[in-house]
Each structure stands twice: as C-alpha cells, then as structure tokens.
Protein backbone atom coordinates (compact mmCIF):
# COMPACT_ATOMS: atom_id res chain seq x y z
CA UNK A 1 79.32 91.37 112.33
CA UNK A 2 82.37 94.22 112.84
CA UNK A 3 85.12 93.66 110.43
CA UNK A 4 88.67 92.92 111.51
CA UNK A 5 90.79 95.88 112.14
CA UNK A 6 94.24 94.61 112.39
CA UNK A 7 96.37 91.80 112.09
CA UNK A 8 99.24 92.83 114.45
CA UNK A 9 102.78 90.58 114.17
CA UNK A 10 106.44 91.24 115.28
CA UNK A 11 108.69 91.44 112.53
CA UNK A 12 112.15 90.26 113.13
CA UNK A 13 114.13 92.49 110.54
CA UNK A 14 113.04 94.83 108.35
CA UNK A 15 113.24 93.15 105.12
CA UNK A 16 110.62 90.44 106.75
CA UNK A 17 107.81 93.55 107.03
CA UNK A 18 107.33 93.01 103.28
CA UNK A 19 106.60 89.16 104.28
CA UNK A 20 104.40 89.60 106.72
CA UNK A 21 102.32 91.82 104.88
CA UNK A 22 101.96 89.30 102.19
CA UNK A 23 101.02 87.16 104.76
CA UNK A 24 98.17 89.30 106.02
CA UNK A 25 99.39 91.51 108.46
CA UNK A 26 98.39 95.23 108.85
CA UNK A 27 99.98 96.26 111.25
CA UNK A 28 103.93 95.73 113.31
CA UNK A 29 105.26 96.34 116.57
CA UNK A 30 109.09 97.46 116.53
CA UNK A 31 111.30 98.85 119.04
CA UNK A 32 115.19 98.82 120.49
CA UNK A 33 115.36 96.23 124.15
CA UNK A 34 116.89 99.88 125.37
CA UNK A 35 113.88 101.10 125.59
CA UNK A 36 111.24 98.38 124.77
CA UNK A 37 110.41 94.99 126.04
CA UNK A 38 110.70 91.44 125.01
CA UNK A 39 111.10 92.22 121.05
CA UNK A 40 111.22 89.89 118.21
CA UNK A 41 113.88 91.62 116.55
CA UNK A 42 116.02 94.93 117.47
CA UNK A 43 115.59 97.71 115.60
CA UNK A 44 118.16 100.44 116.04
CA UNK A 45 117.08 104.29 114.84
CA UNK A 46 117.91 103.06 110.99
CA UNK A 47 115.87 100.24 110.97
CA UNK A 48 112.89 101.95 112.25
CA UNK A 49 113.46 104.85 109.72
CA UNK A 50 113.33 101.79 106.94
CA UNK A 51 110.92 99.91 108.75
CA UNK A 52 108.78 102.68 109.20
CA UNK A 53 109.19 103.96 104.94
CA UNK A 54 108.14 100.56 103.82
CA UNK A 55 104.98 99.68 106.04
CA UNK A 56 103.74 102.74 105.40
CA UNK A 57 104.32 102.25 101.47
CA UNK A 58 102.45 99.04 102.14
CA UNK A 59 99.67 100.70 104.32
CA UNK A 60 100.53 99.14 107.22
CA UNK A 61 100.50 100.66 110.76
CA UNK A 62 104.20 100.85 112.48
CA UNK A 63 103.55 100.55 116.28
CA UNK A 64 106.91 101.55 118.30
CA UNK A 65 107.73 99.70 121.97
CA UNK A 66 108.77 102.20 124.62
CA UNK A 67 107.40 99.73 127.51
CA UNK A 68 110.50 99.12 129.42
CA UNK A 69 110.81 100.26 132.98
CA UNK A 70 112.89 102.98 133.09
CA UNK A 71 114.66 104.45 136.35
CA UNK A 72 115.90 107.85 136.50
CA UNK A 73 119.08 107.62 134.27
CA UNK A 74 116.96 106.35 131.42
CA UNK A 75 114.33 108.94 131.56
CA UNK A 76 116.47 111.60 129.96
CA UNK A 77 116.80 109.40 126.86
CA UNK A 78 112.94 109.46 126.48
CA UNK A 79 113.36 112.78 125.00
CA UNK A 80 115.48 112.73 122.18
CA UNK A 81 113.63 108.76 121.68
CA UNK A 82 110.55 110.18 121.57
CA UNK A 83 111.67 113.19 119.56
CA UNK A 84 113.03 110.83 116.90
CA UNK A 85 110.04 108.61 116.45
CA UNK A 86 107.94 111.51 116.12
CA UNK A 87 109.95 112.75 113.07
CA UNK A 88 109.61 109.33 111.55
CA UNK A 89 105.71 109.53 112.48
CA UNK A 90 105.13 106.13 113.23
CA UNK A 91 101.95 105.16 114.31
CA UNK A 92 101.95 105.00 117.78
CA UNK A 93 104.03 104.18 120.93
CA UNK A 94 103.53 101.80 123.10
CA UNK A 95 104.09 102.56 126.92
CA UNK A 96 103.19 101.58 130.26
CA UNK A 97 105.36 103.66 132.41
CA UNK A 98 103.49 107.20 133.15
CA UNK A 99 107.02 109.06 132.39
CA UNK A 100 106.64 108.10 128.71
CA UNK A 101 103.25 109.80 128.60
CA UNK A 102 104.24 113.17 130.03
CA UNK A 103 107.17 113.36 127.82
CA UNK A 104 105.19 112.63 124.83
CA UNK A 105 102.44 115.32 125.92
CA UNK A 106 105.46 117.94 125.67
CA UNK A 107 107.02 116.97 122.57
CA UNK A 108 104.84 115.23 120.72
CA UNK A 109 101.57 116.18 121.98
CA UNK A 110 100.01 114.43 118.92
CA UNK A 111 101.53 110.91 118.53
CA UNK A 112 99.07 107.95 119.24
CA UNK A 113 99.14 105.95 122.19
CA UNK A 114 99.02 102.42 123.01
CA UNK A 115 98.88 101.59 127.10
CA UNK A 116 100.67 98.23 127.85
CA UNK A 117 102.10 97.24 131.09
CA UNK A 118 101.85 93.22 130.73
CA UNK A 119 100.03 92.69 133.62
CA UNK A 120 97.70 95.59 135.43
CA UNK A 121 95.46 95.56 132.06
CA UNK A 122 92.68 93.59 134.23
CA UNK A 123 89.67 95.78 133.58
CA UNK A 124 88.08 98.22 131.81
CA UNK A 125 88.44 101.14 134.03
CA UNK A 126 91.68 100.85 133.48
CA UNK A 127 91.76 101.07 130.01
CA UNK A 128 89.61 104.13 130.43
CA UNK A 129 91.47 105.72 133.24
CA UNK A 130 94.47 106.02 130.61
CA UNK A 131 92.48 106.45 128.10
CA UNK A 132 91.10 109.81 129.68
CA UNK A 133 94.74 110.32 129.73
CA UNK A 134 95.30 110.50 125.81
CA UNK A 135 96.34 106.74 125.50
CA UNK A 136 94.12 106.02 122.39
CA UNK A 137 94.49 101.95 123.03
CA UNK A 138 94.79 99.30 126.13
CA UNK A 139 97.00 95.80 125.70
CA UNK A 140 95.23 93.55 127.65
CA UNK A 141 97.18 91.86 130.34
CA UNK A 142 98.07 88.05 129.03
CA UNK A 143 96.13 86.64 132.80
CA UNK A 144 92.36 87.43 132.19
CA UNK A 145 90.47 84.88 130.54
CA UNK A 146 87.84 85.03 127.57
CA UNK A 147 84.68 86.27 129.70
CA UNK A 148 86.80 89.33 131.24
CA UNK A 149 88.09 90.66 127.47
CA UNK A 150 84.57 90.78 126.10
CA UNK A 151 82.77 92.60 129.27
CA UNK A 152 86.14 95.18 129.29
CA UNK A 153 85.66 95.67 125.00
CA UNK A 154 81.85 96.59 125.76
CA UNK A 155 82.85 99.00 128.74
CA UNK A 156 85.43 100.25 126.93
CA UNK A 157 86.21 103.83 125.70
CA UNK A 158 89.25 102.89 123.55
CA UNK A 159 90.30 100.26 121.51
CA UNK A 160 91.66 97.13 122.71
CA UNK A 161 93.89 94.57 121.74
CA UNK A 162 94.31 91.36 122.49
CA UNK A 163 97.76 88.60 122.26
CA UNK A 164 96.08 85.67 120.15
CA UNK A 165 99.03 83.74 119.11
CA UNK A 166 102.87 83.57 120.80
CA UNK A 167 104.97 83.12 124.13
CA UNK A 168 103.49 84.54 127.36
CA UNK A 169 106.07 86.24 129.85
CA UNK A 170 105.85 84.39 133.45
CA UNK A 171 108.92 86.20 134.91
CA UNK A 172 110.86 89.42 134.44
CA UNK A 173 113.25 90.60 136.58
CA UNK A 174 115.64 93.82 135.63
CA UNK A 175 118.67 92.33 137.07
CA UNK A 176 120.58 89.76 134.53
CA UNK A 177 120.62 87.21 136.96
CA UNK A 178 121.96 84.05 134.78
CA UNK A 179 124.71 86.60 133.43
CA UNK A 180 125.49 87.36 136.50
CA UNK A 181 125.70 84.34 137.78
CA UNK A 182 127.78 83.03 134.70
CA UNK A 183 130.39 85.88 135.74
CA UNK A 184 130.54 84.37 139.11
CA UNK A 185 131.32 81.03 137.54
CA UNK A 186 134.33 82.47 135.33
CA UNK A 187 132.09 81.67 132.60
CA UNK A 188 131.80 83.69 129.58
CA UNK A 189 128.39 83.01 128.33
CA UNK A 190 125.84 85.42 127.50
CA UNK A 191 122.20 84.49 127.24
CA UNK A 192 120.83 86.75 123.96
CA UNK A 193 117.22 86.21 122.34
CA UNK A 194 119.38 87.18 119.33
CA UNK A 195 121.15 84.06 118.96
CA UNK A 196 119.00 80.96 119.01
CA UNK A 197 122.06 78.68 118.76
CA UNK A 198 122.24 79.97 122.76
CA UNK A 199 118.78 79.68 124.14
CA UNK A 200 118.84 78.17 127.48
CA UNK A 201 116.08 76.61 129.21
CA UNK A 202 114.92 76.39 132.72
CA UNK A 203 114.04 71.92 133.14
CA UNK A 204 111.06 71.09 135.23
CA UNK A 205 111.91 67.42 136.40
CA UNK A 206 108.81 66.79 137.77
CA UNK A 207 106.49 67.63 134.80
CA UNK A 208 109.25 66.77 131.68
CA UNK A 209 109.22 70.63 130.42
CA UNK A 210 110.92 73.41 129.24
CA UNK A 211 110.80 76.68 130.22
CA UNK A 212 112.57 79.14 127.47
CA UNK A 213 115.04 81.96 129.22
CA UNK A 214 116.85 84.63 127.89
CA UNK A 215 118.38 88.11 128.90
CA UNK A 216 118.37 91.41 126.94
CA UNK A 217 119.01 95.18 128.06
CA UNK A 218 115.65 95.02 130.74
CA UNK A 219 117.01 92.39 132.21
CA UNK A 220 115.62 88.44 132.35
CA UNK A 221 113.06 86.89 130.81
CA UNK A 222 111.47 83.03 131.82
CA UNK A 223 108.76 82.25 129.12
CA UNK A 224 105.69 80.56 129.18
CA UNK A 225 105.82 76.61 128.39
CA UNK A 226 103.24 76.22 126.21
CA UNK A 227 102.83 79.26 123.22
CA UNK A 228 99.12 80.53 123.24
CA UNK A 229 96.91 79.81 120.37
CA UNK A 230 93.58 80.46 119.62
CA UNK A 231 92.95 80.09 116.39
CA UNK A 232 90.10 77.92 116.59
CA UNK A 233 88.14 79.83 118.67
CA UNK A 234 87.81 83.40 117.76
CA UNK A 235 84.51 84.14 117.41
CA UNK A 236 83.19 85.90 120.82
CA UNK A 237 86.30 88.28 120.18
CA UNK A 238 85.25 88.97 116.72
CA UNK A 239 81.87 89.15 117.45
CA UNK A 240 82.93 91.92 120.55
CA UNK A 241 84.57 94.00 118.13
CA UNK A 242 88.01 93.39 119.43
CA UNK A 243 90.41 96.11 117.61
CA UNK A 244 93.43 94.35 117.54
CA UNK A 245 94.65 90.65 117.37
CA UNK A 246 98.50 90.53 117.85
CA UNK A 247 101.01 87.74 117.21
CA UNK A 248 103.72 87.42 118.84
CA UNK A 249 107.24 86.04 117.47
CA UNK A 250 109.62 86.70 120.13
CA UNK A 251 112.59 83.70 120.12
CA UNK A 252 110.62 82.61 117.13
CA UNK A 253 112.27 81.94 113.32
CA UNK A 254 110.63 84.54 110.27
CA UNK A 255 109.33 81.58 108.46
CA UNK A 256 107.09 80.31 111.69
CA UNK A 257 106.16 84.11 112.26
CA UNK A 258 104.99 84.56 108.31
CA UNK A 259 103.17 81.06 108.20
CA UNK A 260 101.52 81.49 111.53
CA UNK A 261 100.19 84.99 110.51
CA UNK A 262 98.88 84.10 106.99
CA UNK A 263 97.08 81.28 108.87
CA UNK A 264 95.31 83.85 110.87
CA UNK A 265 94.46 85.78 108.36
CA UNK A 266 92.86 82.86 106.52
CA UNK A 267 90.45 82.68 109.75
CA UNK A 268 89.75 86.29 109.72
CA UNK A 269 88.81 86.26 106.52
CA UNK A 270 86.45 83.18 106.46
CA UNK A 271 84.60 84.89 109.21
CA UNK A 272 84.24 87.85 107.65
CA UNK A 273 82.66 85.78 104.46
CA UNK A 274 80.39 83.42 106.85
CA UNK A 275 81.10 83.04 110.77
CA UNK A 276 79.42 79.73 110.13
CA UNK A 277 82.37 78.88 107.51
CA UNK A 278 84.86 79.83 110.17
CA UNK A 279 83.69 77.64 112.89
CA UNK A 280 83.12 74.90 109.91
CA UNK A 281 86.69 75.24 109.45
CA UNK A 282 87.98 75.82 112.91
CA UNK A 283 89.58 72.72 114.33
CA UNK A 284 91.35 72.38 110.51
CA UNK A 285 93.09 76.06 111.23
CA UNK A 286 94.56 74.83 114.47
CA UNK A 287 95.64 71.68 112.88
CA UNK A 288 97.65 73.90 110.65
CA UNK A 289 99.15 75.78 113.08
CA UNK A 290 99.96 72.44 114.85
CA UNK A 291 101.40 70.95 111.99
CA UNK A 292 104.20 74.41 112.24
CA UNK A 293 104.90 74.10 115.98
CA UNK A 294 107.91 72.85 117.36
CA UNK A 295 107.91 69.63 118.94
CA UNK A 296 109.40 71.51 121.95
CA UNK A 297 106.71 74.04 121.85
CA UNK A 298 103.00 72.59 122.46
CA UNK A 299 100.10 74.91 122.46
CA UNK A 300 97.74 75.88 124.46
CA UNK A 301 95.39 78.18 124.98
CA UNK A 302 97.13 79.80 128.37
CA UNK A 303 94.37 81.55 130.72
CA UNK A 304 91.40 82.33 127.86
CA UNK A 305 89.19 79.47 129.76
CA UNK A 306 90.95 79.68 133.29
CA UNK A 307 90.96 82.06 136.44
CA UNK A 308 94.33 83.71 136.89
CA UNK A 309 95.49 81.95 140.22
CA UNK A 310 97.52 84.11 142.23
C-alpha cells in the first residue's frame, strides 16, 4: 500500500488556505486569469506573497498556474512573472505552453515543474517526453478513463496527478464571445467567475440541463454539466501510487470547497488504516458529498469508466 502524497484543492482567497488545511489539504494551486487558467480565486502578486507565507507556515505545498496560452505580447510578461514567483519560492509552476519552460530554464533554472495542458495529457510518453524536459510532474488530461491513468502511473517517469473531484472544462475559446456579443446588443453585462450573482448558463432543451459559462482574461469558458466525483472509488489510483489527487473549486462557494476536501481526506485516511475499511465505507462517502451538492449540480463520474468519443 503507497501512502497518499497530496491532497491538492483551489483556494478561493487567501484567508481560506488556513481552512483548507484544516480540512486536509496539503497542497494549493493559485495563480492570476492573466496568466493562468480557469482559477478558483485571483490572486494578484500580494496575495500570492501571503498565500505563499502561510502554506508554507502550515507545510503545505503552493503550486502557481502559468497555463494560459500566451501569444507574443504576453510572452514578455513571463519574465518578470516568473522572476517574481521565484523570489517568493513557491513550489512549483504549472505550465503547458513550451515558452514558459524556456523562460524558467533562464531565470529560474531551479523552480519545480508541473506540465498541464488540459487535454494532450493522454499517455505516458508524454508525461515523460516533458519530463526529460525538467517538468518534474504531468496533469492528466480530464478525457482518459480509469484503465489509461493506471498503465501511464506505471510507465511513468514523473509524478502524476489526477482531477478527482470538480467541474470539467468542455469549451475554451480565447475570444470573449458572450461579451462580445453583449456589446453588440448595447448591453452592459459582463460574464465574471468572480461574481456568482452573474453566472449564466448555456440551456439544453432537449435534455433539461445546464451548462455553467463564464469569461475571464483567457477568454470563455462552457463547463461540464455534471461535477466529477469519485470518491467512492479510489482504490486502483491509490493502489497505483497516484501522486496527486486535486479538487477543484472553480465557480464553487469556500464552504463546499472546505467540506468537500475534508471528506476526501476522511477516505484517504481510512485507506491508509484498512483499504478494506475504505471500500466498507465507500458508497457512505459519496452520500456525503451528495448530501453538499447543489441541486443544479449532479455528479458524476465524467470519463473514469468511458472512452473519450471524439
């Protein structure tokens, strides 16, 4: 049996790090939509400075996003970005575009890094193809199912994590296309994560749903319909040796994130007592986390049992 490495959540603020750590969290993701994507919470150069001095105090791993896709006249910013968080000395960054790397390799040639691009982290020469590259983790892409992030853990050369609990991204585009449109309209209505008095949806007629929507400095966002859970059935992750288990609280309130979290760290630590006493207790852990949803939010458990259909 490998113990758990980390318990990986998005805080919203700072002053909800101390929370989540209560709750059972070990480690954060943070970052500023200018230069990461899809955050719970912004967190301009102050707030990672604070963020940064108190999850460290707590030993807890601070995790910074610089995922977005940057064109030329963002690249320069890298620099002084990357500069900055290496004078904090956070954790890691996280990055998909190759830009990000190179800079990092001439300024900070020894911060950490996490590969994420959302979607091209399909296999396991992948992981190791950045990896030989000085990424020191992959983010799994959200599409591959249970079977494929196992077989890429025990091919793998660096560590791996995984999205067990949140909102799955179905649509990004860079342009703010319901802005825009709004602006067409005469309308003065902007569509901000930060503001959940605001969310809009997108209305499938034909199957009932909701489709959450929002806009932020990379551009638009359509969200998943159901948020991912799988609480209840951890075990062929843990038993692979999966490094880290992330939660995700973007467009979701601090009291959900906490609860949801300290939920998952009860299961992680009843299998680490007995595996048995997990599974025992399985289907009342997802209960729990059913009992906190949002009656506008069902779970499910997205594309862990399914083929990606393209």
């Amino acid at each position: 049996m490998t113990k758990i490495k980390e318990l990986l959540v998005t805080p919203i603020d700072v002053d909800h790090i101390k929370d989540l750590h209560e709750a059972g969290a070990n480690a954060i993701v943070i970052g500023e939509e200018q230069f990461g994507l899809r955050l719970a919470g912004e967190f301009n150069r102050e707030d990672v400075k604070k963020a940064t001095a108190l999850a460290h105090s707590l030993n807890m791993n601070v995790y910074v996003a610089v995922n977005g896709i940057f064109h030329n006249d963002k690249v320069d910013g890298l620099y002084d970005y990357i500069a900055f968080l290496r004078d904090v000395e956070v954790d890691a960054i996280i990055f998909g575009d190759p830009a990000v790397l190179m800079i990092r390799n001439e300024i900070a040639p020894n911060m950490p890094l996490h590969w994420s691009t959302e979607t091209t982290g399909t296999n396991y020469f992948q992981a190791n193809y950045w990896g030989e590259r000085g990424a020191k983790r992959a983010v799994m892409a959200k599409e591959i199912n249970m079977e494929e992030i196992v077989e890429t853990k025990e091919h793998a050369n660096v560590e791996i994590e995984v999205q067990v609990h949140g909102m799955l991204c179905m649509f990004q585009s860079k342009r703010h296309l319901l802005g825009n449109y709004f602006e067409y309209q005469g309308k003065n209505l902007k569509v901000e994560k930060s503001d959940a008095s605001r969310h809009l949806m997108l209305y499938d007629p034909e199957r009932k749903v909701h489709y959450p929507i929002f806009e932020d400095a990379s551009g638009t966002h359509i969200m998943s319909l159901h948020d991912v859970t799988i609480i209840d059935d951890l075990t062929d992750m843990l038993d692979a040796g999966i490094d880290s288990f992330k939660i995700d609280g973007v467009l979701q309130e601090k009291d959900y994130i906490t609860a949801v979290t300290r939920t998952y760290r009860k299961a992680f630590d009843l299998y680490e007592q007995n595996p048995e006493k997990y599974e025992d207790q399985a289907d009342e852990l997802l209960q729990e986390v059913e009992e906190l949803q949002p009656t506008t939010r069902p779970l499910g458990t997205g594309f862990f049992y399914k083929e990606t259909i393209y």
